[in-house]
Protein backbone atom coordinates (compact mmCIF):
# COMPACT_ATOMS: atom_id res chain seq x y z
CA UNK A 1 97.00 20.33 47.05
CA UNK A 2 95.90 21.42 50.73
CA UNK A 3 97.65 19.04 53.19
CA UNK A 4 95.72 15.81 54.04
CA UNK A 5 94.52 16.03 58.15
CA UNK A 6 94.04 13.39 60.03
CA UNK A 7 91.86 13.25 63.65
CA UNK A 8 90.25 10.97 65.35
CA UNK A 9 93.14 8.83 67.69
CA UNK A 10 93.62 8.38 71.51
CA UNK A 11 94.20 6.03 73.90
CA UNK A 12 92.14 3.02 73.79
CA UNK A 13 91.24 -0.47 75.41
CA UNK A 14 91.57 -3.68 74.22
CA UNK A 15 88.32 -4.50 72.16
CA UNK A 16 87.27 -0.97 71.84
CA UNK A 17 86.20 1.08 69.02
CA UNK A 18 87.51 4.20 67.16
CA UNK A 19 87.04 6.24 64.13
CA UNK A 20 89.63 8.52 62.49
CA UNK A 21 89.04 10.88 60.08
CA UNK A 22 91.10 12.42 57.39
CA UNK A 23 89.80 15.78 56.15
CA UNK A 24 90.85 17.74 52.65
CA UNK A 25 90.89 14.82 50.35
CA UNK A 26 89.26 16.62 47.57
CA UNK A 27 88.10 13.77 45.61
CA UNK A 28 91.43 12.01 44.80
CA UNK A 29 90.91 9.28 42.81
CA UNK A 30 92.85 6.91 45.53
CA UNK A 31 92.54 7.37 49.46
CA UNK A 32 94.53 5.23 51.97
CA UNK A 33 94.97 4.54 55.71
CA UNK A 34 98.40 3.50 56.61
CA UNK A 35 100.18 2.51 59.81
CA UNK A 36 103.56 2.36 61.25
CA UNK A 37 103.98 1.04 64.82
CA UNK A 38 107.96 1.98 66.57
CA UNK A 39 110.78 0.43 64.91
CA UNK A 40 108.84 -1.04 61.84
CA UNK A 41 108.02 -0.22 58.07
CA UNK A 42 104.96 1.81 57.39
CA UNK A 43 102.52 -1.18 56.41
CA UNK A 44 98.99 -0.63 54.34
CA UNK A 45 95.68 -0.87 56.36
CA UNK A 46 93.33 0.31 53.85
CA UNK A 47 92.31 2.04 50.28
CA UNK A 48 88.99 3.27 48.60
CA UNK A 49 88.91 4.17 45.59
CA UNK A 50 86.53 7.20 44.26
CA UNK A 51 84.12 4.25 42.29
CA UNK A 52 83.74 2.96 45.86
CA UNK A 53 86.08 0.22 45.83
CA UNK A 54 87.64 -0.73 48.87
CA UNK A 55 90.90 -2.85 49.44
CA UNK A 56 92.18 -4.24 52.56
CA UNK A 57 95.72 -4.94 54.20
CA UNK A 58 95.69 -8.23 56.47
CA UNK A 59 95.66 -6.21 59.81
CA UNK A 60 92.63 -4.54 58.89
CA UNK A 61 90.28 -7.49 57.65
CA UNK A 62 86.90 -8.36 59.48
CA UNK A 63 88.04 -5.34 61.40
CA UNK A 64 88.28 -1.99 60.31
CA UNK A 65 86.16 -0.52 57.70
CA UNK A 66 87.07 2.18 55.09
CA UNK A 67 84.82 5.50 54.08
CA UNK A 68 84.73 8.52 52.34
CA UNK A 69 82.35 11.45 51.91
CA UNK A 70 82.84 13.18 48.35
CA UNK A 71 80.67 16.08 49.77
CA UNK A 72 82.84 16.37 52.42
CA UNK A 73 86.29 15.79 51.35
CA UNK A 74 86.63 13.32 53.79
CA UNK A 75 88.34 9.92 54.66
CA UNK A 76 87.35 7.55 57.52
CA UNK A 77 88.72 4.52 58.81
CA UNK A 78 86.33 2.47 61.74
CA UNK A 79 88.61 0.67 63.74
CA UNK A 80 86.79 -2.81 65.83
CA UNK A 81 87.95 -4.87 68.00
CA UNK A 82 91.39 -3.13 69.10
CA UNK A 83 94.49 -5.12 70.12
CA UNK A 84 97.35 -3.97 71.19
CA UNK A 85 99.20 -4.67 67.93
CA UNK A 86 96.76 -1.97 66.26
CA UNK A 87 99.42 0.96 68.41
CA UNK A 88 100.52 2.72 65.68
CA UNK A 89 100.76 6.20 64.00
CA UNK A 90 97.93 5.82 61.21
CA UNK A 91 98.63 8.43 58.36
CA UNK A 92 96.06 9.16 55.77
CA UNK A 93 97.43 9.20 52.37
CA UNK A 94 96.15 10.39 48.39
CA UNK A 95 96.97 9.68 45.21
CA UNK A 96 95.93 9.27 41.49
CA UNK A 97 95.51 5.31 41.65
CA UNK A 98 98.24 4.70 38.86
CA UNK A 99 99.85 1.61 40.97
CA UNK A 100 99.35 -0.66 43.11
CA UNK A 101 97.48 0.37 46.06
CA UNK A 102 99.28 -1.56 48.67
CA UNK A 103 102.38 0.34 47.53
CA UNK A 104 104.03 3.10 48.73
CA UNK A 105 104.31 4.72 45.23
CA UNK A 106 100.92 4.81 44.58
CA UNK A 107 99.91 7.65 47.17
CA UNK A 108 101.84 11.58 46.41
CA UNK A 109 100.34 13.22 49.61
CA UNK A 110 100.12 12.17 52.82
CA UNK A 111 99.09 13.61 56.34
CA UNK A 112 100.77 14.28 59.64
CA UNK A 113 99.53 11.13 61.03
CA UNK A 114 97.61 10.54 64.36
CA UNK A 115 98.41 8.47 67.43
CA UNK A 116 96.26 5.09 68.15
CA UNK A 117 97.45 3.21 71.45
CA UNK A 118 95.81 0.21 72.29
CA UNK A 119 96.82 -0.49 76.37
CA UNK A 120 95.77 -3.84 77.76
């Protein structure tokens, strides 16, 4: 398995826009966006699965949307309306869909991560 990549973060305003990308998922059955702000757990934004389902953590509903491209091995995560409670390292993560999708254990790779700072 090549390592997951993610692109796509910056620095941002409040009630912007942004779209990260995670490149190299090679049509896992499972893809996730996750998110860990300083000093607190790693906490589950987002999942798709490769029948198109998509699943949503409560920070990302009615916000963010979650997308892949088979032909392009690639993840995507649109994030709306930024606050600055979105800050966070946002890691991409893979895996064969075996358990629950807002755990942890159900994702075996995961990317680098990449920054998203929301400044007021």
């Amino acid at each position: 398995q090549v390592p997951l990549v993610e692109s796509g973060g910056g620095l941002m305003q409040v009630g912007g826009s942004l779209r990260l990308s995670c490149s190299r998922t090679d049509n896992m059955p499972v893809m996730g966006w996750w998110r860990q702000a300083p000093g607190k757990e790693r906490e589950f934004v987002a999942a798709i699965r490769s029948t198109g389902d998509t699943y949503y953590g409560a920070p990302a509903k009615g916000r963010f949307t979650i997308g892949r491209d088979h032909a392009k091995s690639t993840l995507y995560l649109h994030l709306r309306s930024l606050k600055p409670e979105d800050t966070a390292v946002y890691y991409c993560a893979g895996g064969p869909g075996s358990d629950i999708l807002t755990t942890l254990a159900a994702y075996a790779y995961w990317g680098q991560g990449t920054q998203v700072t929301v400044s007021s």
